[in-house]
C-alpha atoms as a PDB file:
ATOM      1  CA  UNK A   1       0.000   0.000   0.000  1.00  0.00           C
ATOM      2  CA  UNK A   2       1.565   3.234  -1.128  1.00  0.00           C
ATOM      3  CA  UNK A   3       0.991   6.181   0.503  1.00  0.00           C
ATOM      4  CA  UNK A   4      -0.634   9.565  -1.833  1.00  0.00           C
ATOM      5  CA  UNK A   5       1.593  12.179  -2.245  1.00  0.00           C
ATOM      6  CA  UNK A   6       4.465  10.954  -0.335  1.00  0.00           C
ATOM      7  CA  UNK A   7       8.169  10.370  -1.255  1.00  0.00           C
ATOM      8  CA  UNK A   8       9.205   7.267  -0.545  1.00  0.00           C
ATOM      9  CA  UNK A   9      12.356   7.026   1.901  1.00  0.00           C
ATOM     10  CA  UNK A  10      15.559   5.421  -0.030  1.00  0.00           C
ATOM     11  CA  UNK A  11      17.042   2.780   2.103  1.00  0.00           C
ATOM     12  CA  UNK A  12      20.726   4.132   1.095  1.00  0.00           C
ATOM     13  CA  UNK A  13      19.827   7.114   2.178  1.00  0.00           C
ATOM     14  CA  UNK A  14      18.964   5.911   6.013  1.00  0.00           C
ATOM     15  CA  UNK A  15      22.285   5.841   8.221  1.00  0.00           C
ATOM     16  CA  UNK A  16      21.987   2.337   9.949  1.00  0.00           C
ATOM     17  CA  UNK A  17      24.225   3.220  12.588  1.00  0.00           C
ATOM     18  CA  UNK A  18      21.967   6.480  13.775  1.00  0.00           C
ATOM     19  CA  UNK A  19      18.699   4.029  13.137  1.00  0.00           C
ATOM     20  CA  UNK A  20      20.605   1.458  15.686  1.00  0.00           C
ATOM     21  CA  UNK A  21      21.105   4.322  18.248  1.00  0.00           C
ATOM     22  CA  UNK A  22      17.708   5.185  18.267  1.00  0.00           C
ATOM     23  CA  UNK A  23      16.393   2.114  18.356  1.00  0.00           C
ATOM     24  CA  UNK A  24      18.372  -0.348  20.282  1.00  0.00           C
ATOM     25  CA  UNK A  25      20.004   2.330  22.905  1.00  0.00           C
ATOM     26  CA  UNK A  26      24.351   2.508  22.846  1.00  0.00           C
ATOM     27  CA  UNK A  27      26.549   0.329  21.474  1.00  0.00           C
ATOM     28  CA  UNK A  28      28.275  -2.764  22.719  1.00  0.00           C
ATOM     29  CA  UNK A  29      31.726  -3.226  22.341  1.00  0.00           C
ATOM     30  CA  UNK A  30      32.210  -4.434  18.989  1.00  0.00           C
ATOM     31  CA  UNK A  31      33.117  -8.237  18.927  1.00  0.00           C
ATOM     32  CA  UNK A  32      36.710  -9.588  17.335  1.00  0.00           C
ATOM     33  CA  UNK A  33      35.842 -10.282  13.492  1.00  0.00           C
ATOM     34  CA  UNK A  34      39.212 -11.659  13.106  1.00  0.00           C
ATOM     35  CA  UNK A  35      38.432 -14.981  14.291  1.00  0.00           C
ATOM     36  CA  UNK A  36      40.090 -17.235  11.338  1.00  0.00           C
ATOM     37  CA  UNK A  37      37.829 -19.860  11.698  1.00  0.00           C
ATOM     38  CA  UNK A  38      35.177 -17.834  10.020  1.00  0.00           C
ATOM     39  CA  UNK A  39      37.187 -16.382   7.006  1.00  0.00           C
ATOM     40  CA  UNK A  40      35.211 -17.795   4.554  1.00  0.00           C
ATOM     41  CA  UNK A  41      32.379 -16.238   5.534  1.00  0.00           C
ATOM     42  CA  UNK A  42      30.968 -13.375   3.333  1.00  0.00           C
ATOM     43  CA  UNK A  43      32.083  -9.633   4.697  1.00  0.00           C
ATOM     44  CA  UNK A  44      28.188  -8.650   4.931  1.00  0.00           C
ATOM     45  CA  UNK A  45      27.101 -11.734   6.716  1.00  0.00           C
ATOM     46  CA  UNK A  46      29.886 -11.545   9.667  1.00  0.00           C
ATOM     47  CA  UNK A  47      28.624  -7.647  10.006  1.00  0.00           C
ATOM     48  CA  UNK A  48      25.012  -8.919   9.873  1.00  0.00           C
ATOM     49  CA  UNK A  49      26.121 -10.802  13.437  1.00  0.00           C
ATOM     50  CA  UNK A  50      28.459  -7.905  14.784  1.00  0.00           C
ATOM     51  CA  UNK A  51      25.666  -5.499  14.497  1.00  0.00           C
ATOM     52  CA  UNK A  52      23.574  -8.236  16.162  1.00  0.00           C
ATOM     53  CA  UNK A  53      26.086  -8.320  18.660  1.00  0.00           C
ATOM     54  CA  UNK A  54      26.694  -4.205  18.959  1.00  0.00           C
ATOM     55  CA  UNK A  55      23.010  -3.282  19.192  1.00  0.00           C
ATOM     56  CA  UNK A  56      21.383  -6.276  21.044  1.00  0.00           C
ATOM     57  CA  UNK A  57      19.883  -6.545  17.591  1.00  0.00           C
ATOM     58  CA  UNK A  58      17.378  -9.966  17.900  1.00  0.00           C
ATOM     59  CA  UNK A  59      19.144 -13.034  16.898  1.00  0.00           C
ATOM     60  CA  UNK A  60      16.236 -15.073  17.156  1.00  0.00           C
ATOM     61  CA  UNK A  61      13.168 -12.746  17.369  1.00  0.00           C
ATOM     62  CA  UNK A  62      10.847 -13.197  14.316  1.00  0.00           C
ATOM     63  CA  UNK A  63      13.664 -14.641  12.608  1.00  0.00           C
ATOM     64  CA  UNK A  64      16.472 -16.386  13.937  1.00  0.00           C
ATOM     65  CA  UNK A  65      20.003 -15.349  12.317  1.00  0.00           C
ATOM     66  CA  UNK A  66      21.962 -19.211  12.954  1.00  0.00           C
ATOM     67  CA  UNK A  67      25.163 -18.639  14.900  1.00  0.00           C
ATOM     68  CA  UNK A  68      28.610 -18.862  12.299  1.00  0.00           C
ATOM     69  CA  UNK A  69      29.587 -22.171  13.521  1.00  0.00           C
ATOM     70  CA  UNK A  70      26.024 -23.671  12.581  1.00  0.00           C
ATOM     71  CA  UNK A  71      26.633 -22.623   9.138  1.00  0.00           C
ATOM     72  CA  UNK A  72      26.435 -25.916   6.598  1.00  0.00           C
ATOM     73  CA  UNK A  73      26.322 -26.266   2.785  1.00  0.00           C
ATOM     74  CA  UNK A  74      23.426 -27.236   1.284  1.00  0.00           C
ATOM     75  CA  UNK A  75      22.987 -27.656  -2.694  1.00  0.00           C
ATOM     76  CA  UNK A  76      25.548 -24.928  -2.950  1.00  0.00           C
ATOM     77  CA  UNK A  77      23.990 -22.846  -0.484  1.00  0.00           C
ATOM     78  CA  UNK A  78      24.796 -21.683   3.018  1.00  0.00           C
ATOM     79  CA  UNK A  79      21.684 -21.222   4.810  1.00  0.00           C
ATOM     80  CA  UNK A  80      22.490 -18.655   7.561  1.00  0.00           C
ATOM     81  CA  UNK A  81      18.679 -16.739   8.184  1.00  0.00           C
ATOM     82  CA  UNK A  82      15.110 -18.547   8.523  1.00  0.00           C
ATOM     83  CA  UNK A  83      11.499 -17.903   9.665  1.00  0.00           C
ATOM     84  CA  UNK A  84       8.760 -20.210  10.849  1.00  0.00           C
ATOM     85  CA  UNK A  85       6.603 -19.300   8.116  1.00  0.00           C
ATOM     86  CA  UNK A  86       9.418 -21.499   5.981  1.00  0.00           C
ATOM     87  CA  UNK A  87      11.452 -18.656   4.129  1.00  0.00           C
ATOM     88  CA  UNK A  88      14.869 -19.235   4.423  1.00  0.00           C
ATOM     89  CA  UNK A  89      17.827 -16.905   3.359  1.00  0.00           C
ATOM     90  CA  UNK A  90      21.542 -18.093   1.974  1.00  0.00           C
ATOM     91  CA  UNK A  91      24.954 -17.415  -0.043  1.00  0.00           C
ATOM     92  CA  UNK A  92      26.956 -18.916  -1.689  1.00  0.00           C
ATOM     93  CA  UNK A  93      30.844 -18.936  -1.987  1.00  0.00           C
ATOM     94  CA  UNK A  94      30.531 -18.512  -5.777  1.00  0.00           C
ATOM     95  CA  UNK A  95      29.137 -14.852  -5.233  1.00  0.00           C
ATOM     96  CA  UNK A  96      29.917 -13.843  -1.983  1.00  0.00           C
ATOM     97  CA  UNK A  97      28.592 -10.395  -2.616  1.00  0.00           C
ATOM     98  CA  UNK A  98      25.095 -11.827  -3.106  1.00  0.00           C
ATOM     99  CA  UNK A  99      21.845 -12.518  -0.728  1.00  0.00           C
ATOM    100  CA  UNK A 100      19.776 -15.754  -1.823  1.00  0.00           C
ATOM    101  CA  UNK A 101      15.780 -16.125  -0.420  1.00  0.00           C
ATOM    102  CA  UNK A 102      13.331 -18.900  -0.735  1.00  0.00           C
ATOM    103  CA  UNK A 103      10.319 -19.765   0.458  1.00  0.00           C
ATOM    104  CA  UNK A 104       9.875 -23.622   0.981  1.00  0.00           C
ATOM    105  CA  UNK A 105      10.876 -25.641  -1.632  1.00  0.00           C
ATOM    106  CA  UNK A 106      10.602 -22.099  -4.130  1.00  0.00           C
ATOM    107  CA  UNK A 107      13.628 -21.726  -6.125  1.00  0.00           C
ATOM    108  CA  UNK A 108      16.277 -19.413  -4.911  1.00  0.00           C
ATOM    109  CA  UNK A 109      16.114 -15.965  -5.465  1.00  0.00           C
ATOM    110  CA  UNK A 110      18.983 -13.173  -5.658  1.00  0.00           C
ATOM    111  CA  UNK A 111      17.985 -10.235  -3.910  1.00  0.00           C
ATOM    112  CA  UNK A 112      19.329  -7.143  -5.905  1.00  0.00           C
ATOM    113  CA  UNK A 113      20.191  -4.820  -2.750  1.00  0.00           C
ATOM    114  CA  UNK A 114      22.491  -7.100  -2.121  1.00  0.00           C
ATOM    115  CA  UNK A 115      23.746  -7.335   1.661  1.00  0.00           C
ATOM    116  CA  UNK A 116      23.560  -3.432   2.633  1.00  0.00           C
ATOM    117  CA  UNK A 117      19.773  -3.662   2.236  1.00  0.00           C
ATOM    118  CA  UNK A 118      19.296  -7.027   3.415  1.00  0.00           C
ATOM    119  CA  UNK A 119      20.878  -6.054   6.520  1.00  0.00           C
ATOM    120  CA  UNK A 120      18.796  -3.193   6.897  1.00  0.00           C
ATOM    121  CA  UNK A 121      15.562  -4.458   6.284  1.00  0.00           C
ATOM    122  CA  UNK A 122      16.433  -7.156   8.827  1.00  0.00           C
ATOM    123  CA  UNK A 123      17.354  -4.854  11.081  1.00  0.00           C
ATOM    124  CA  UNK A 124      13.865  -2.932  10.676  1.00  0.00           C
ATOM    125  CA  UNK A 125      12.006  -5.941  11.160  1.00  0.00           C
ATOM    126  CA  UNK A 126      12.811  -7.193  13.949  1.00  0.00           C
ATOM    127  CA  UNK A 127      13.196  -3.429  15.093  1.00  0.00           C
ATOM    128  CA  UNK A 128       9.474  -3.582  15.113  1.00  0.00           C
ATOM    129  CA  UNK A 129       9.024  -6.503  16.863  1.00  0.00           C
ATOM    130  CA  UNK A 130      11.577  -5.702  19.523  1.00  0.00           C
ATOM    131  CA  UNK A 131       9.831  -2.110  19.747  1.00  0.00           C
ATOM    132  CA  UNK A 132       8.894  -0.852  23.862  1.00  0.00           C
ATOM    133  CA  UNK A 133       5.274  -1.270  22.116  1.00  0.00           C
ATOM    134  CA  UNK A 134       3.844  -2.972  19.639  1.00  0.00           C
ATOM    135  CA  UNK A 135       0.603  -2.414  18.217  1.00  0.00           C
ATOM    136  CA  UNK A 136      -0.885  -4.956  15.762  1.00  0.00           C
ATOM    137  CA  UNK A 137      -4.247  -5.586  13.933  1.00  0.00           C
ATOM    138  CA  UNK A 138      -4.973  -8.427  11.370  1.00  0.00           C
ATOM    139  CA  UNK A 139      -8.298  -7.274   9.738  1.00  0.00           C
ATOM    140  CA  UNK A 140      -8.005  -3.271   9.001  1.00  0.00           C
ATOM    141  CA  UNK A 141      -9.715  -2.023   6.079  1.00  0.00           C
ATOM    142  CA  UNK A 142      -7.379  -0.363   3.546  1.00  0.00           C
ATOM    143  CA  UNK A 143      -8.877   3.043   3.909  1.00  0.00           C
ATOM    144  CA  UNK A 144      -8.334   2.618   7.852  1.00  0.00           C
ATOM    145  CA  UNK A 145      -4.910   1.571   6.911  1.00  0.00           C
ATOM    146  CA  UNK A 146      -4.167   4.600   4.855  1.00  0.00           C
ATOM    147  CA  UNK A 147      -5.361   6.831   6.929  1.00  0.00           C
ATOM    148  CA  UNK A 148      -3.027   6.125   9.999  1.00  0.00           C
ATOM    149  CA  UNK A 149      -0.142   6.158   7.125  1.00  0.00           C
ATOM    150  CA  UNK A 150      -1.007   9.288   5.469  1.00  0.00           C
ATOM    151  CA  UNK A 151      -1.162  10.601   8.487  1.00  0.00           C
ATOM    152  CA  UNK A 152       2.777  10.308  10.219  1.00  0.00           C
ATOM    153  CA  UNK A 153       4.025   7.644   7.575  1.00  0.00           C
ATOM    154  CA  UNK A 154       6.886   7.711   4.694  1.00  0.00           C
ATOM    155  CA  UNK A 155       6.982   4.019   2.930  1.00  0.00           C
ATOM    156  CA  UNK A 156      10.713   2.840   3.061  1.00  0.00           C
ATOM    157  CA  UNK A 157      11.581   1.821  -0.260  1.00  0.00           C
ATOM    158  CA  UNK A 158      12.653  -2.459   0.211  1.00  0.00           C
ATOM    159  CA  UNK A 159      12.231  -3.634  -3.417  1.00  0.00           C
ATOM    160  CA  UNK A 160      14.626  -6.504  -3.244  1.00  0.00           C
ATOM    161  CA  UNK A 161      12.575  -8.742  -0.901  1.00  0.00           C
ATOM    162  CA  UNK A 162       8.961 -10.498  -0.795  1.00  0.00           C
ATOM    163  CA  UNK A 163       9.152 -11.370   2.949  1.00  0.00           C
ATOM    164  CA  UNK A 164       6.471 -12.295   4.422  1.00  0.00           C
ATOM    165  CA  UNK A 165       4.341 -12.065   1.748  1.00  0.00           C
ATOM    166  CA  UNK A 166       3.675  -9.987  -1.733  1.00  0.00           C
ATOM    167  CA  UNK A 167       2.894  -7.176  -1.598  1.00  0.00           C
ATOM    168  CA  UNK A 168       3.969  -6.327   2.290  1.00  0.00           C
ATOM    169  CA  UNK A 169       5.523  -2.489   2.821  1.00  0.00           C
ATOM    170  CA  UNK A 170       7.493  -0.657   5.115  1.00  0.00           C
ATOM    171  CA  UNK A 171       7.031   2.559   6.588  1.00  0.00           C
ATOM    172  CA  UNK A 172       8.948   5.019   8.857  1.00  0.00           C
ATOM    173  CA  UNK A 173       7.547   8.162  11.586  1.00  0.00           C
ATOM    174  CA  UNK A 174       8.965  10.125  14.275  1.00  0.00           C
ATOM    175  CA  UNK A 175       9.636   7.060  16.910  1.00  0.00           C
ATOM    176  CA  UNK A 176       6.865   4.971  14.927  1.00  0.00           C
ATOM    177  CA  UNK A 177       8.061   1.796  12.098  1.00  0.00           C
ATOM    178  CA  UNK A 178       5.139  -0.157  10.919  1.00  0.00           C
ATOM    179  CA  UNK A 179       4.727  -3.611   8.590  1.00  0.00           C
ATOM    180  CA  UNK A 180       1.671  -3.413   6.357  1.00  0.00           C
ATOM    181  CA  UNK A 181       0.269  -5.787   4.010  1.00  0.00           C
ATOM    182  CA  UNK A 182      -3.026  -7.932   2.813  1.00  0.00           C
ATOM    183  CA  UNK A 183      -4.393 -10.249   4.354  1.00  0.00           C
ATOM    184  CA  UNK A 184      -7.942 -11.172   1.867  1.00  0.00           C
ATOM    185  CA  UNK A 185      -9.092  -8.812  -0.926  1.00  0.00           C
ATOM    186  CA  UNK A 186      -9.680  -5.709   0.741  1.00  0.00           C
ATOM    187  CA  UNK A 187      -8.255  -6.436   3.993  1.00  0.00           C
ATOM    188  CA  UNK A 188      -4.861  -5.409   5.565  1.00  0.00           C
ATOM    189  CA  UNK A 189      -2.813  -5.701   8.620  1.00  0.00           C
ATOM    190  CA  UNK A 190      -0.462  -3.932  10.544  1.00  0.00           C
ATOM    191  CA  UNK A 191       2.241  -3.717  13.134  1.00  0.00           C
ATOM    192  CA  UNK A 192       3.481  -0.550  14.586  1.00  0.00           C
ATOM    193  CA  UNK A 193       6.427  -0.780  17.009  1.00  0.00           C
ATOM    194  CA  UNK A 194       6.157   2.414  18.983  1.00  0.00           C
ATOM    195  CA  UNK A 195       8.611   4.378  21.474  1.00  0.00           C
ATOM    196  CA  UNK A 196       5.738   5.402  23.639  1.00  0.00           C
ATOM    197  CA  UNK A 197       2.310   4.083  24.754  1.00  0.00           C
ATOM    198  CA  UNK A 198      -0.921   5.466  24.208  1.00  0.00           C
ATOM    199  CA  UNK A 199      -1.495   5.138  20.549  1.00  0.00           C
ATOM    200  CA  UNK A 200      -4.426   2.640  20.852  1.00  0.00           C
ATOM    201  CA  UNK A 201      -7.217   4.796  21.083  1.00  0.00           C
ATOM    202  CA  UNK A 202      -5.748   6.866  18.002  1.00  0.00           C
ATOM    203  CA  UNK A 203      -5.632   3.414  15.944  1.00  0.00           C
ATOM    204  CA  UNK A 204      -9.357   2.211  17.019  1.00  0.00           C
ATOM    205  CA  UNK A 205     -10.390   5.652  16.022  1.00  0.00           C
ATOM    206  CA  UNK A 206      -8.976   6.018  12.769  1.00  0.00           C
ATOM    207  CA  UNK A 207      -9.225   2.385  11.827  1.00  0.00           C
ATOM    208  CA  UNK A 208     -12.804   1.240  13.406  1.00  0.00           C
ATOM    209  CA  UNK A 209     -10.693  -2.112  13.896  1.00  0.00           C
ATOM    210  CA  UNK A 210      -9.397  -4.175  17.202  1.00  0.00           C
ATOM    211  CA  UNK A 211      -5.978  -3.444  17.542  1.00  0.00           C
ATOM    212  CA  UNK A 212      -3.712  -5.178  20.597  1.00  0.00           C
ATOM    213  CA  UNK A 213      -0.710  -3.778  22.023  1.00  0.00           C
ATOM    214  CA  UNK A 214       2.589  -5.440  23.979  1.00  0.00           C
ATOM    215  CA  UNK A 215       4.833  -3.853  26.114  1.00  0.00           C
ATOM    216  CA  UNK A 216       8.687  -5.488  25.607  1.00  0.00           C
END
């Protein structure tokens, strides 16, 4: 869902490490990337875990990133990223610049953002999830979706993957990231991960819909 008159946010343009700071709080101490058991391993994947590691980035919130000593070839592939929902992510040592997704037994596809923008739109997902509060409906019409995205939102501009589903978008606000996609014709959900409470009555207002909330 697109929002009307909007520009769309690049995700180039979006400096991780500020996003990090405002989401996940000060840095760790950066881990040792040296470790030489792990050379092999692509340069984008090994910062994939370090920013784990830095931020207290999820490894296993609505996807689990496998540790680097799980790692195992399969078909050519290293599987290093999956979802219960059976989409599973992968290199491979051929092209080591390159990010591989399936869904079950789906073919693999290359994702053409490569591993800058997979990172990042990992990193916003589980950002959401991993949000003080989360706010999610299932069954919101579209105009009661657009209408709480028209109103704060700017759609971040992921092309490169169909995770979780087609035709699923991301949006930014002030302290507000929200998932949004169909669910039947006509239909959408949501989840907003939220600095602050207090947004429910806003959503039920503007969206007619039942809308839960968790506090992390």
């Amino acid at each position: 869902m697109e929002l009307m008159n909007n520009i769309s946010i690049d995700p180039k343009s979006v400096e991780l490490a500020d996003f990090l700071f405002v989401w996940h709080g000060p840095p760790n101490p950066a881990p040792d990337r040296n470790d030489p058991r792990f050379s092999w391993v692509p340069d984008g994947l090994r910062k994939c875990h370090e920013l784990s590691a830095i931020w207290g980035v999820p490894t296993e919130g609505v996807k689990r990133l496998l540790p680097l000593s799980e790692l195992a070839e399969e078909e050519g592939k290293y599987i290093f990223l999956g979802d219960q929902g059976g989409w599973a992510w992968a290199f491979d040592r051929g092209t080591p610049g390159a990010v591989f997704e399936a869904k079950d037994d789906e073919p693999w596809r290359r994702l053409p953002g490569g591993w800058e923008e997979f990172i990042f739109h990992h990193v916003f997902t589980e950002t959401i999830e991993a949000a003080p509060f989360v706010y999610w409906s299932s069954d919101i019409s579209q105009e009661g979706a657009r209408s709480i995205l028209d109103e704060k939102f700017r759609e971040v501009a992921f092309r490169q993957s169909a995770w979780p589903a087609a035709g699923w978008r991301s949006y930014m606000a002030e302290d507000m990231l929200a998932d949004v996609g169909p669910v039947t014709p006509g239909r959408t959900a949501m989840t907003i991960g939220a600095k602050s409470d207090g947004l429910i009555e806003n959503l039920k207002s503007l969206t007619g819909a039942d809308w839960r909330v968790r506090e992390n």
